[in-house]
Protein backbone atom coordinates (compact mmCIF):
# COMPACT_ATOMS: atom_id res chain seq x y z
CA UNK A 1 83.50 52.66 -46.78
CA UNK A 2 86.27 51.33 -48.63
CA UNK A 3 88.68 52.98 -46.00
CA UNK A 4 86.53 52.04 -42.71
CA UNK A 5 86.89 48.29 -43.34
CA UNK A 6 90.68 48.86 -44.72
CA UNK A 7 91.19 50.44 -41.09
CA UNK A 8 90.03 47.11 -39.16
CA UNK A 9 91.78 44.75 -37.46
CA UNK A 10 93.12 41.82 -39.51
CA UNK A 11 91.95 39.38 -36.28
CA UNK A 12 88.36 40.34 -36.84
CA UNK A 13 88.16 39.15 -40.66
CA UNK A 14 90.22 36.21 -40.25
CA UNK A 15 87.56 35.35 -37.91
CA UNK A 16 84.67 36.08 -39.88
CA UNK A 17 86.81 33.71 -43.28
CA UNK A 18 86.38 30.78 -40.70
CA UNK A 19 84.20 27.82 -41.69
CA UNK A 20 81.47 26.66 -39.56
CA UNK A 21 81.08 22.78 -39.87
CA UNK A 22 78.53 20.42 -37.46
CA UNK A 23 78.12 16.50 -37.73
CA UNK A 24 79.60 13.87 -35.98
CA UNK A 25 82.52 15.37 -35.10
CA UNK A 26 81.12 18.18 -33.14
CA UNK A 27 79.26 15.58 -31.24
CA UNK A 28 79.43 14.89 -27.15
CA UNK A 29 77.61 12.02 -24.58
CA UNK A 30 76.85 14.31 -21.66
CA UNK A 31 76.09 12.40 -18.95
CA UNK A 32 72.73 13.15 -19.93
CA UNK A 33 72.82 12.09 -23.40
CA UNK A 34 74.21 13.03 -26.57
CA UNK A 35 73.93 16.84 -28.34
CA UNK A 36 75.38 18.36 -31.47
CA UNK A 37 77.07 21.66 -31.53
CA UNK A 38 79.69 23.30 -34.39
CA UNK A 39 82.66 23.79 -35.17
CA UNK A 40 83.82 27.35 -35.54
CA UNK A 41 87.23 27.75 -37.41
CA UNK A 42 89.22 26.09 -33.99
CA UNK A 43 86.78 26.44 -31.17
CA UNK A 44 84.04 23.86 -30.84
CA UNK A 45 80.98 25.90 -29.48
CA UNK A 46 78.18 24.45 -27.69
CA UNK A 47 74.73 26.84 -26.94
CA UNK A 48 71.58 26.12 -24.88
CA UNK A 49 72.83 23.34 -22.88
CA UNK A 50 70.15 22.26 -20.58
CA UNK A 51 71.63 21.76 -17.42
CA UNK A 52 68.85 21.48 -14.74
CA UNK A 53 65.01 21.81 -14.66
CA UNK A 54 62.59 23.61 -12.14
CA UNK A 55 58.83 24.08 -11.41
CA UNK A 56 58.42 27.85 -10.21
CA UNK A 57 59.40 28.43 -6.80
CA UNK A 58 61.01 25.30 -6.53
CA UNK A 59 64.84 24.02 -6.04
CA UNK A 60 66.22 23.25 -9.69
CA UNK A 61 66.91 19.03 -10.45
CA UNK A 62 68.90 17.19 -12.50
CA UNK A 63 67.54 17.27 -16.12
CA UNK A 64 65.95 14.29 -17.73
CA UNK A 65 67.89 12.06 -19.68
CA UNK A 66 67.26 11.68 -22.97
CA UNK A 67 68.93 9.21 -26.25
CA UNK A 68 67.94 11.11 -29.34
CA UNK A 69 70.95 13.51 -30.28
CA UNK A 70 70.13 17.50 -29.32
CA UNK A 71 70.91 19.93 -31.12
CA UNK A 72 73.02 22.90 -29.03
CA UNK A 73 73.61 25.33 -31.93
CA UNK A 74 71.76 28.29 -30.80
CA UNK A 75 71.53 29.87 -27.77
CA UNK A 76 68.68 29.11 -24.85
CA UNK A 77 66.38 31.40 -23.75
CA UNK A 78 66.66 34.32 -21.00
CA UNK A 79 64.75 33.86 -17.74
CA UNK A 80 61.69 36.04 -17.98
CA UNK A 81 62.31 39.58 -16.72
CA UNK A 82 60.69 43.41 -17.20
CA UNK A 83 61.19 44.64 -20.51
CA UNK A 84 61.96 47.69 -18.59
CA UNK A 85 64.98 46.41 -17.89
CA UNK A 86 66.40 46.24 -21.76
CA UNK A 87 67.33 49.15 -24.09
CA UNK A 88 64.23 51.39 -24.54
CA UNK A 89 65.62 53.52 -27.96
CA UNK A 90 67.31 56.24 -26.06
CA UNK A 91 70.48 57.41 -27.98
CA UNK A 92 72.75 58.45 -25.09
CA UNK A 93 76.49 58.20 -23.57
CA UNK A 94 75.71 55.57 -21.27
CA UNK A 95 73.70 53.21 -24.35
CA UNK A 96 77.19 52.64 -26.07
CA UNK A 97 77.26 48.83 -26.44
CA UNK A 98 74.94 47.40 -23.65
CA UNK A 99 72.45 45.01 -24.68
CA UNK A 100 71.33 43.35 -27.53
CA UNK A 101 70.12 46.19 -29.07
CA UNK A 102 68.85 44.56 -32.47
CA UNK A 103 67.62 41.27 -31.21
CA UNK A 104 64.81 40.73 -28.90
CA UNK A 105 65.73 37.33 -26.78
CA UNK A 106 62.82 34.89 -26.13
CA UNK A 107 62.27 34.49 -22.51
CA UNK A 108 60.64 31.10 -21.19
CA UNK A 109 60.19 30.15 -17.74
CA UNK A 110 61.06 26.36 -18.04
CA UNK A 111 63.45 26.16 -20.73
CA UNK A 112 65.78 29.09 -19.39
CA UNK A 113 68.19 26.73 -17.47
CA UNK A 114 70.61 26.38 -19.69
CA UNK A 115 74.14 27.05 -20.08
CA UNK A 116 76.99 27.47 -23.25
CA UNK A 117 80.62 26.08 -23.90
CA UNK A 118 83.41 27.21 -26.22
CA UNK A 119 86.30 25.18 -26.24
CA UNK A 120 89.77 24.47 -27.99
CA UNK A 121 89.34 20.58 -28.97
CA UNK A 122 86.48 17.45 -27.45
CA UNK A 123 88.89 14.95 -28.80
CA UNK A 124 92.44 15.43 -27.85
CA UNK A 125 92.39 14.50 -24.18
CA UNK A 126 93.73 17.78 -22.73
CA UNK A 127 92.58 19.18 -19.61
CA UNK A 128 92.15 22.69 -19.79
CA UNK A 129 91.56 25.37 -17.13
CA UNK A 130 87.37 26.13 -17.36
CA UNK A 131 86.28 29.87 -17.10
CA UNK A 132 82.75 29.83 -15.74
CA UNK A 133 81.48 33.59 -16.51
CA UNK A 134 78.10 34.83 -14.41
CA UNK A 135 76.30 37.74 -16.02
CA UNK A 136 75.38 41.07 -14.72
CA UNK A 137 72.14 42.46 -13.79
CA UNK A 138 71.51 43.02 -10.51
CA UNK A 139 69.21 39.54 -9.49
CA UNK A 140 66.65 40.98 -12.17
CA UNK A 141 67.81 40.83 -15.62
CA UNK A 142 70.43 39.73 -18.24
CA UNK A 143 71.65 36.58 -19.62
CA UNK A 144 74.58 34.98 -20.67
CA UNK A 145 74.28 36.11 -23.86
CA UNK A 146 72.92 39.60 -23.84
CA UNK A 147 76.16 41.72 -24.03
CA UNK A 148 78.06 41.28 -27.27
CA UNK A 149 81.34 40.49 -25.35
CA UNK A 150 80.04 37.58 -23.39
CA UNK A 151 80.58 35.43 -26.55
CA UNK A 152 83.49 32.82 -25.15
CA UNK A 153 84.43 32.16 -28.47
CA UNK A 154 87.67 34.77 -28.69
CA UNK A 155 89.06 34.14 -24.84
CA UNK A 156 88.93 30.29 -25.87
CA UNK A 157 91.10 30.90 -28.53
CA UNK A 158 93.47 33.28 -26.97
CA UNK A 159 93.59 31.46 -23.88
CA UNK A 160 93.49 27.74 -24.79
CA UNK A 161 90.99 27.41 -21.91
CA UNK A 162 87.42 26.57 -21.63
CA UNK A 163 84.56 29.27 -21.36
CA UNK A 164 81.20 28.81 -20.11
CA UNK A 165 78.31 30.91 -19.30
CA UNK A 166 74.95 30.69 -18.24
CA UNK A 167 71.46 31.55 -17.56
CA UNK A 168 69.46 31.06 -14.35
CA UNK A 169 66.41 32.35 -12.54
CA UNK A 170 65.97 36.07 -11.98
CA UNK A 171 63.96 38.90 -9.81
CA UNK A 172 60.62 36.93 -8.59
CA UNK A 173 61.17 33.72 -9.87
CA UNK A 174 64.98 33.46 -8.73
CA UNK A 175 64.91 35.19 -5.54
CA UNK A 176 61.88 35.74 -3.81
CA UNK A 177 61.32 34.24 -0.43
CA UNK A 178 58.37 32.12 0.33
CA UNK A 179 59.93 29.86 3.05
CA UNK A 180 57.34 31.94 5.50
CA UNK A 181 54.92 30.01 4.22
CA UNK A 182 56.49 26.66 4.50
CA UNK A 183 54.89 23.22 2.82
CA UNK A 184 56.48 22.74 -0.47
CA UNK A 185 57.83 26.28 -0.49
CA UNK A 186 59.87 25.40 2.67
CA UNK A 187 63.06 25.06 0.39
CA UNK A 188 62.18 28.46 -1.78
CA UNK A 189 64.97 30.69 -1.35
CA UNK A 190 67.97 31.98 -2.97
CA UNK A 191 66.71 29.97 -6.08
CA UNK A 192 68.56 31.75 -8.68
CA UNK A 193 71.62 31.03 -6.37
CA UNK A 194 70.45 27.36 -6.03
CA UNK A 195 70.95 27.44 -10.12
CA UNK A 196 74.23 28.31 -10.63
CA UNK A 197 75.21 25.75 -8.28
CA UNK A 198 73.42 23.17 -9.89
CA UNK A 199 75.60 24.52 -13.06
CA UNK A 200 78.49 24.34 -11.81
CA UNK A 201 77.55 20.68 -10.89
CA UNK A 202 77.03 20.13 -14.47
CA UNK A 203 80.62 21.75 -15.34
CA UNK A 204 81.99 19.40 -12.80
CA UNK A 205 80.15 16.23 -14.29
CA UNK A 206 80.82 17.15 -17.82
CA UNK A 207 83.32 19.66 -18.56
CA UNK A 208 86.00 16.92 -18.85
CA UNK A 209 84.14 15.69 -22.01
CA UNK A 210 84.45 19.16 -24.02
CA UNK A 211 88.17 19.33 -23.30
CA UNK A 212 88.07 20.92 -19.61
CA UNK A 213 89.30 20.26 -16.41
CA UNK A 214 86.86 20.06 -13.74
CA UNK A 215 89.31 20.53 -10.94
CA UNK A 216 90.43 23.75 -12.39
CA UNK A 217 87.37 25.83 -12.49
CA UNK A 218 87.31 29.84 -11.82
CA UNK A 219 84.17 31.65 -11.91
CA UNK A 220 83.89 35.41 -12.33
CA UNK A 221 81.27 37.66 -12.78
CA UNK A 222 81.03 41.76 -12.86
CA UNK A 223 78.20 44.15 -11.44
CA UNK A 224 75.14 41.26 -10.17
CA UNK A 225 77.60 38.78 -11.34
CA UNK A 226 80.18 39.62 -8.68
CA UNK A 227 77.50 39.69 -6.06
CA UNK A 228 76.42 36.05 -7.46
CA UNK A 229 80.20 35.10 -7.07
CA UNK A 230 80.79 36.95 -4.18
CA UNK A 231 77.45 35.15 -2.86
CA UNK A 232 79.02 31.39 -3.72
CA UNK A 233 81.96 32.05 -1.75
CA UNK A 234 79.90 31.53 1.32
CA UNK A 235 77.70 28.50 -0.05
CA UNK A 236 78.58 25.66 1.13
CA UNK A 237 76.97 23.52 -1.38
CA UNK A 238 79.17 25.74 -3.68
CA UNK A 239 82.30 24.43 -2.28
CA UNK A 240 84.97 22.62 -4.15
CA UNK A 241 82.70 23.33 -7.39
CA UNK A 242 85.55 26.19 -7.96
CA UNK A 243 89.06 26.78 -7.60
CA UNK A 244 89.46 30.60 -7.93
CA UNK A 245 87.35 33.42 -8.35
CA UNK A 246 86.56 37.04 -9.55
CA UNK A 247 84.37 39.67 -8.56
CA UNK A 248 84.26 43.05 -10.27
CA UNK A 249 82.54 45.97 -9.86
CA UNK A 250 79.84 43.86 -7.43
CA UNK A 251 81.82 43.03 -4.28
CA UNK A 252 78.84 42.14 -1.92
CA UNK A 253 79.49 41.28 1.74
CA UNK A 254 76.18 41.72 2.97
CA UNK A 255 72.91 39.91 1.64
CA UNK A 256 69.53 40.23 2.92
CA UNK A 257 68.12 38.75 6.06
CA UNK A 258 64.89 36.46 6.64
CA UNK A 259 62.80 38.64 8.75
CA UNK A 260 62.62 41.34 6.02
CA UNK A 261 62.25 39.02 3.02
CA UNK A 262 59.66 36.16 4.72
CA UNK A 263 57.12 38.68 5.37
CA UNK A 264 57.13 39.64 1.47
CA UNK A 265 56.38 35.61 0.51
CA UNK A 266 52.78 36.20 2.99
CA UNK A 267 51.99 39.38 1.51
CA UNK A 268 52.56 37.98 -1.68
CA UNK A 269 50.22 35.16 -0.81
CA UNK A 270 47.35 37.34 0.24
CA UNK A 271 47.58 39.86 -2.21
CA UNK A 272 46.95 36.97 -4.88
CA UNK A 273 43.93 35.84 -2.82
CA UNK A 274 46.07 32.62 -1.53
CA UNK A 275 46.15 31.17 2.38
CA UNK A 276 49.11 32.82 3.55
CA UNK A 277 50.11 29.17 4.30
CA UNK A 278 51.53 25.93 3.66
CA UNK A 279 48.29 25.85 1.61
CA UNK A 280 49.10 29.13 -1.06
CA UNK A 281 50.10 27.60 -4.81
CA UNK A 282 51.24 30.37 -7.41
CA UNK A 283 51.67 27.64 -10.08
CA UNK A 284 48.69 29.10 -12.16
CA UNK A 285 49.72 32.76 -12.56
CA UNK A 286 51.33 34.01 -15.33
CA UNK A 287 54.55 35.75 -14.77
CA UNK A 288 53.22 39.38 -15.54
CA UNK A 289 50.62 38.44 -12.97
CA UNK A 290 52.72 37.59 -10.39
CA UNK A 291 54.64 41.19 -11.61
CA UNK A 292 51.25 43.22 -11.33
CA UNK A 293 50.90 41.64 -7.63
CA UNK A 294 54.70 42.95 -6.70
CA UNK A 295 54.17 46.40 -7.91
CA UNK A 296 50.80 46.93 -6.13
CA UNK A 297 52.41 45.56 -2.98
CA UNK A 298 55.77 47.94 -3.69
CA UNK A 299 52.73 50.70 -3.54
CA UNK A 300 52.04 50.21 0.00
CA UNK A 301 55.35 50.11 0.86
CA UNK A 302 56.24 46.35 1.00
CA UNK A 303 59.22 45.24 -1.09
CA UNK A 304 60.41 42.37 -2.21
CA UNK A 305 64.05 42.72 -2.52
CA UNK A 306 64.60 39.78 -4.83
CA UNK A 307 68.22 39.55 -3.61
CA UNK A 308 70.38 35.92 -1.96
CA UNK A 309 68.81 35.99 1.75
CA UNK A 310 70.98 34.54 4.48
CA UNK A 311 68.57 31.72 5.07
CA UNK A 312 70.83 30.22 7.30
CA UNK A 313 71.38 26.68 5.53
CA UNK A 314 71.72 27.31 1.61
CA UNK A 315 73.66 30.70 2.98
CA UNK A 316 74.31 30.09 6.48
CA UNK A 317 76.24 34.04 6.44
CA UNK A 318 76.52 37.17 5.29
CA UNK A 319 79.46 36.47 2.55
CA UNK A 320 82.49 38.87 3.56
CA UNK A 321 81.17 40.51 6.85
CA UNK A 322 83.31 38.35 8.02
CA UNK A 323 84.58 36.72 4.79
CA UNK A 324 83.05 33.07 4.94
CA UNK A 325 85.03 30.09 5.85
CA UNK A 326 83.62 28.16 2.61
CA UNK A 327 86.21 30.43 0.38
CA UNK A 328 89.28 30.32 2.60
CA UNK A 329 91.04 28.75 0.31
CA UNK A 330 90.14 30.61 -2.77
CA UNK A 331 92.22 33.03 -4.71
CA UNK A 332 90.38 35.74 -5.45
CA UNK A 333 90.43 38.90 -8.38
CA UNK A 334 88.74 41.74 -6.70
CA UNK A 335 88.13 45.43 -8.55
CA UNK A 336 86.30 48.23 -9.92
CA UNK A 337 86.20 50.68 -12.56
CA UNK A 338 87.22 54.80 -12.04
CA UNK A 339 84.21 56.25 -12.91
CA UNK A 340 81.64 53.23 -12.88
CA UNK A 341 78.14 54.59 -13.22
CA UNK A 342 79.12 58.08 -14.07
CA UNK A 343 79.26 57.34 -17.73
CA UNK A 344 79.24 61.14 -19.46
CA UNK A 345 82.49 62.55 -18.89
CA UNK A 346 82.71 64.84 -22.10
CA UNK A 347 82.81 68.24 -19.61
CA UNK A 348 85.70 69.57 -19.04
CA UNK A 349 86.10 71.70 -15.96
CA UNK A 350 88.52 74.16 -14.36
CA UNK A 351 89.69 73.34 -10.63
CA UNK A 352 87.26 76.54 -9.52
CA UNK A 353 84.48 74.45 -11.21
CA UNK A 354 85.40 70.96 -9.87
CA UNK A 355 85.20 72.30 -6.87
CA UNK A 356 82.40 74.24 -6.46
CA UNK A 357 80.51 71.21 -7.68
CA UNK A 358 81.99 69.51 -4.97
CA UNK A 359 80.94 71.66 -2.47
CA UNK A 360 77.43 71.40 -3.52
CA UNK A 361 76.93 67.40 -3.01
CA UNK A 362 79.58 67.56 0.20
CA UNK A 363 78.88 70.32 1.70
CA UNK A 364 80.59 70.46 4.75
CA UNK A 365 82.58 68.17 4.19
CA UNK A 366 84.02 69.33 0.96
CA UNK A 367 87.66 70.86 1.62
CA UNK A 368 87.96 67.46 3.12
CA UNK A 369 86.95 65.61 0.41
CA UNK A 370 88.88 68.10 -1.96
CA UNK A 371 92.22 67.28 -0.03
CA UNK A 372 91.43 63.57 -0.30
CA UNK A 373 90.77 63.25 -3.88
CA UNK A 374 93.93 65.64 -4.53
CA UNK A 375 96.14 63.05 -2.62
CA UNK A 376 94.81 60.05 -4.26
CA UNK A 377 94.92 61.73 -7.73
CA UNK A 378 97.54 63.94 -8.18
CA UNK A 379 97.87 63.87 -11.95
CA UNK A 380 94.04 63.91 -12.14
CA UNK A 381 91.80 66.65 -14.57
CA UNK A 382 89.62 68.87 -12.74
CA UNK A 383 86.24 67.17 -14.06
CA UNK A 384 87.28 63.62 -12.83
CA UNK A 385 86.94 65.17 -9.23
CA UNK A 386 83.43 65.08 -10.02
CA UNK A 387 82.72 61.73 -11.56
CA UNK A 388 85.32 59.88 -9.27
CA UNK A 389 83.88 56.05 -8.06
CA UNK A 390 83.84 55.70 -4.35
CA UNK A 391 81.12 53.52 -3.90
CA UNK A 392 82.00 50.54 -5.36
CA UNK A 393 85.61 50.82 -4.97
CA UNK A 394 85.09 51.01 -1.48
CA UNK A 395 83.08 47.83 -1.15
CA UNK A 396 85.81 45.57 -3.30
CA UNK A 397 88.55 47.46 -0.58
CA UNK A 398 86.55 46.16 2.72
CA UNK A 399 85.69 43.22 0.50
CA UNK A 400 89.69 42.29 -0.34
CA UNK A 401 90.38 43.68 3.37
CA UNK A 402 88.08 40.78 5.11
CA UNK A 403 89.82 37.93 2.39
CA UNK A 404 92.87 38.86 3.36
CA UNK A 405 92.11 38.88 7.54
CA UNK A 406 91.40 35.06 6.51
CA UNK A 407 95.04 34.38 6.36
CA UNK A 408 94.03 31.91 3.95
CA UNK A 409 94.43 32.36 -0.44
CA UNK A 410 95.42 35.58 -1.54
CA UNK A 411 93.23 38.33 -3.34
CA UNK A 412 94.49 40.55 -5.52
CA UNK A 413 93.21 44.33 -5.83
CA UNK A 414 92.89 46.41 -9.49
CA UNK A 415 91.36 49.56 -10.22
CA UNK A 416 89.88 49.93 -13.98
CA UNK A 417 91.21 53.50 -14.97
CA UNK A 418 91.56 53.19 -19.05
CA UNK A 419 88.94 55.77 -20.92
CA UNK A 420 87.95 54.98 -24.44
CA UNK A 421 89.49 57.89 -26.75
CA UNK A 422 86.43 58.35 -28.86
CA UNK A 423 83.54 58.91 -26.54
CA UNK A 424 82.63 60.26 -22.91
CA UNK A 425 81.64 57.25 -21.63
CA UNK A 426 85.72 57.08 -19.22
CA UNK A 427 86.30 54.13 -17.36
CA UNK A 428 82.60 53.40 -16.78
CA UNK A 429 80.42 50.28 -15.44
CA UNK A 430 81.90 47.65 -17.21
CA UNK A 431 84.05 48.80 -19.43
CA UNK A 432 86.64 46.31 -18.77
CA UNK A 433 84.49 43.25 -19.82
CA UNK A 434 85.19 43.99 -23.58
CA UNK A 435 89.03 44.10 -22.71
CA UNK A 436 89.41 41.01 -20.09
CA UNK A 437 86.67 38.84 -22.25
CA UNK A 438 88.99 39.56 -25.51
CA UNK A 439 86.38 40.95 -27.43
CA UNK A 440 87.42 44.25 -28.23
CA UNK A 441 86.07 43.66 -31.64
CA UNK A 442 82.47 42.96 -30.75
CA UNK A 443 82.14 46.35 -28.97
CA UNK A 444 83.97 48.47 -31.03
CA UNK A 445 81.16 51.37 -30.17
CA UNK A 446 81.59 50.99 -26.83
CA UNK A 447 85.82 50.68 -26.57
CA UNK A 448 86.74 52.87 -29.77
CA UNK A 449 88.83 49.83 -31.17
CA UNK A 450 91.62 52.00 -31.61
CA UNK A 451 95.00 50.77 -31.71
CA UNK A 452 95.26 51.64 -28.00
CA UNK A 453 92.46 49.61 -27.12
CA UNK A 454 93.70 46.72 -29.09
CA UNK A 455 97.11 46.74 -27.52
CA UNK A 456 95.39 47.16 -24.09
CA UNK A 457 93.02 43.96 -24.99
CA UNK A 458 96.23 41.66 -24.89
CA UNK A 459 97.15 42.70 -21.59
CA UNK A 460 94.10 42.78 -19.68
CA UNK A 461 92.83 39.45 -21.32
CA UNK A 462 96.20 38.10 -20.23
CA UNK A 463 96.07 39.10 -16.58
CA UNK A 464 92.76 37.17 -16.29
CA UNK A 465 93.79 34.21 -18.47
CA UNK A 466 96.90 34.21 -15.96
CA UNK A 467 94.15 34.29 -13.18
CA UNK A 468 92.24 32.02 -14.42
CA UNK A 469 95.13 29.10 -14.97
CA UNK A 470 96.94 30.12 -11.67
CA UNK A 471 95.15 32.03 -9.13
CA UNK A 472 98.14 35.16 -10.05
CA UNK A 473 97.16 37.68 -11.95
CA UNK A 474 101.28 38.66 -12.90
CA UNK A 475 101.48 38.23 -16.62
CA UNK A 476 104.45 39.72 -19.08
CA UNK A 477 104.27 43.32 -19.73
CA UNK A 478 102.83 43.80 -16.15
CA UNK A 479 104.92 45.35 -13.05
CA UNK A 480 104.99 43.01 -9.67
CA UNK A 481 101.47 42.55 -8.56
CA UNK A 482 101.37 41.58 -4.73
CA UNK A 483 98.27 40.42 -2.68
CA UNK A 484 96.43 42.92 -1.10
CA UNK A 485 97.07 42.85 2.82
CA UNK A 486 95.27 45.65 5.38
CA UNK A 487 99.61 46.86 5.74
CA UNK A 488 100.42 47.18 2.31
CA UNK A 489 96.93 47.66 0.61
CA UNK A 490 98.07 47.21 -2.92
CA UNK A 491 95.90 47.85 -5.73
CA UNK A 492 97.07 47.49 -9.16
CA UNK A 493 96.43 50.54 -11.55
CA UNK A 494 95.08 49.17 -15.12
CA UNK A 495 95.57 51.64 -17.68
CA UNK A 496 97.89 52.25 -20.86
CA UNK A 497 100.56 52.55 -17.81
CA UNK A 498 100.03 50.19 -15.31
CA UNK A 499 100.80 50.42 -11.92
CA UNK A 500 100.62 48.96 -8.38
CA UNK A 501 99.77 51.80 -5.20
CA UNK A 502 99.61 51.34 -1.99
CA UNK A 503 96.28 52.78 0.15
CA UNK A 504 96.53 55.39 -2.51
CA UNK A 505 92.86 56.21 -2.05
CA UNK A 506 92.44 55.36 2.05
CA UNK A 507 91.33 58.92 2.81
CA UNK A 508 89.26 59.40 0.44
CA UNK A 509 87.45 55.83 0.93
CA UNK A 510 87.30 56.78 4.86
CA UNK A 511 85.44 59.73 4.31
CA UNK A 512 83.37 58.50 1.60
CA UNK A 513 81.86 55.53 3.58
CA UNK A 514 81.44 57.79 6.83
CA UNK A 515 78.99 59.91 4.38
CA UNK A 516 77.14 57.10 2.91
């Protein structure tokens, strides 16, 4: 024992020796009214910040005002969501560090609109760049609180910047579609979506109080979260909420489209024994109710999707297909991750093996595919043949491809290659937030905390930092990163040795999408 904690990082106990103070001091006037947070060692931090208030199914409003001083010491609750959805006490690869796995988070309709801020200083009249981060999963679960990394805490610190994140509404109560029905669910769409703009409304009329600058906003967000932020791009109530933003691993530029996802808000109607009209009101179900009612439609075969729908007003277009005129101006940080929901890579193969494997899911298409991967990957092992990304890489490709075809701000194009030394998890489904959110530390299961990976932390935390204050990702220790253009199609390498390639992978993305 004595030798484990003599082998951690300094950083993480100096942390922990902090105080914590609250009182007066740690004290803001929101343009709301007053609340309380703390003071931890140098970064003020502010939790379950109410930032807007909704009755189900409908558009989220300004929050009431109040005079009493609240107390924002603890975070919010999640929006309600399957328990399905959370870790289940499996002991596998793909379990290292996601979720809360020791703390079951409360989960309340009403109160669940709320946000958190970390930031340097609320007194010394600096305007700092603001880091709005979106959480991941899918449109049906997380929070901004329900990874370990997501604490802003660290990247406040390192960065002198401000980080928020948030909750909003998820699955049914976020994004199901009930405009078919029309009445007072005329406007009941894209709700979730509808959320995080009214958030980012908040960070505009209050940031400036906790230190921030509300004219330098980015917002990022990986997996769901990139489809959220890939989704605001084309809102046009989103506009000049933001000046920059990042998308990784969830580069969406397609949503969903009215005439599948209406007919689901009638169904929906019927199946609870309500007038499939202006006339239904689902205000008196509970929320497992209205669950039980979606999986015995799902039964027959009618879905619900519970994804953004291009409504046509709130999100007039798909988002990148072409890329929407609402983010023209917008730098953007667009990647992936190698292996991304592979997650076991502990096997190792010869090529004969890799191959044959190959040849089973390709069939014949495999010499093909072979030659492709080969080309991209020279210096690659046999196995990661196998457990190569193409999915997702090839969405952020067409998805920096159709920015770019804007003529308009510059995105820049990385690919997530660093593997964890001390599991088989490889450059997996987020395994970069640990590393760009500066929290090595708090996922030590999950990124080995080696030496490597705390080397690695200081770079990758500084490309987004540099992001995040500029709209360029080049930062010291990093070779010449240029924009990705359809002539050059530069993608930036992140690993122990980083590198930039260009169309490195075009082949093998080609072939990959004509498959799909």
């Amino acid at each position: 024992m004595i030798c484990l904690l003599l082998s951690l990082p300094l950083t993480v106990f100096q942390m922990e020796a902090q105080p914590i103070t609250a009182g007066q001091h740690t004290r803001v006037e929101t343009t709301y009214g007053p609340i309380e947070g703390y003071q931890d060692g140098h970064i003020f931090t502010f939790k379950g910040i109410q930032y807007a208030k909704a009755e189900r199914f409908m558009p989220p409003q300004a929050p009431d005002k109040f005079q009493d001083v609240k107390q924002c010491k603890v975070y919010g609750p999640q929006a309600p969501q399957n328990e399905s959805l959370k870790w289940n006490g499996r002991n596998s690869q793909s379990d290292y560090g996601f979720g809360n796995q020791f703390v079951v988070e409360p989960m309340d309709e009403k109160e669940c609109l709320v946000l958190n801020v970390w930031t340097p200083s609320i007194s010394d009249g600096r305007q700092r760049p603001v880091f709005v981060w979106i959480h991941g999963g899918g449109y049906s679960g997380g929070s901004g609180h329900d990874l370990p990394c997501y604490e802003g805490r660290s990247l406040a610190e390192a960065g002198n910047i401000v980080v928020v994140n948030l909750n909003h509404r998820l699955n049914i109560l976020g994004y199901a579609d009930l405009t078919g029905l029309g009445g007072k669910y005329a406007q009941s769409v894209n709700l979730g979506m509808q959320d995080i703009v009214k958030a980012l409304e908040w960070v505009r009329d209050n940031i400036s109080r906790f230190g921030g600058n509300p004219n330098e906003v980015t917002i990022g967000g990986q997996s769901g979260g990139g489809g959220k932020v890939s989704t605001l791009l084309a809102m046009p109530s989103a506009k000049g909420l933001f000046k920059r933003a990042i998308v990784q691993s969830g580069s969406t530029l397609r949503q969903a489209l009215p005439e599948q996802t209406r007919a689901f808000g009638l169904a929906l109607a019927q199946e609870l024994g309500q007038p499939a009209t202006a006339a239904a009101d689902f205000s008196k179900y509970t929320y497992d109710e209205l669950n039980y009612a979606v999986s015995r439609l799902a039964q027959r075969g009618i879905r619900g999707g519970f994804s953004p729908v291009v409504d046509g007003t709130i999100l007039p277009q798909h988002p990148f297909e072409p890329a929407s005129p609402v983010s023209k101006d917008v730098p953007m940080l667009i990647g992936t991750d190698f292996n991304e929901f592979t997650f076991d890579i502990s096997r190792d193969m010869t090529w004969e093996e890799a191959e044959g494997i190959v040849r089973q899911r390709q069939g014949e298409h495999a010499d093909q595919y072979i030659a492709a991967f080969k080309k991209a990957y020279p210096h690659a092992e046999p196995k990661e043949m196998t457990y190569v990304d193409t999915g997702f890489r090839a969405g952020a490709v067409r998805q920096a491809s159709a920015k770019a075809a804007q003529g308009g701000a510059p995105a820049y194009l990385y690919l997530f290659t660093w593997k964890p030394e001390s599991n088989a998890l490889g450059a997996s489904h987020g395994m970069e937030l640990p590393f760009m959110l500066h929290n090595v530390s708090l996922q030590r299961e999950m990124t080995g905390a080696s030496a490597t990976a705390y080397k690695f932390e200081k770079l990758i935390s500084s490309i987004w930092l540099a992001f995040i204050k500029t709209g360029n990702p080049n930062t010291k220790g990093l070779p010449k990163w240029e924009p990705y253009t359809a002539e050059t199609g530069v993608t930036m390498i992140l690993d122990n040795k980083c590198e930039p390639r260009q169309h490195h992978d075009r082949e093998l993305m080609q072939m990959s999408r004509s498959i799909w």
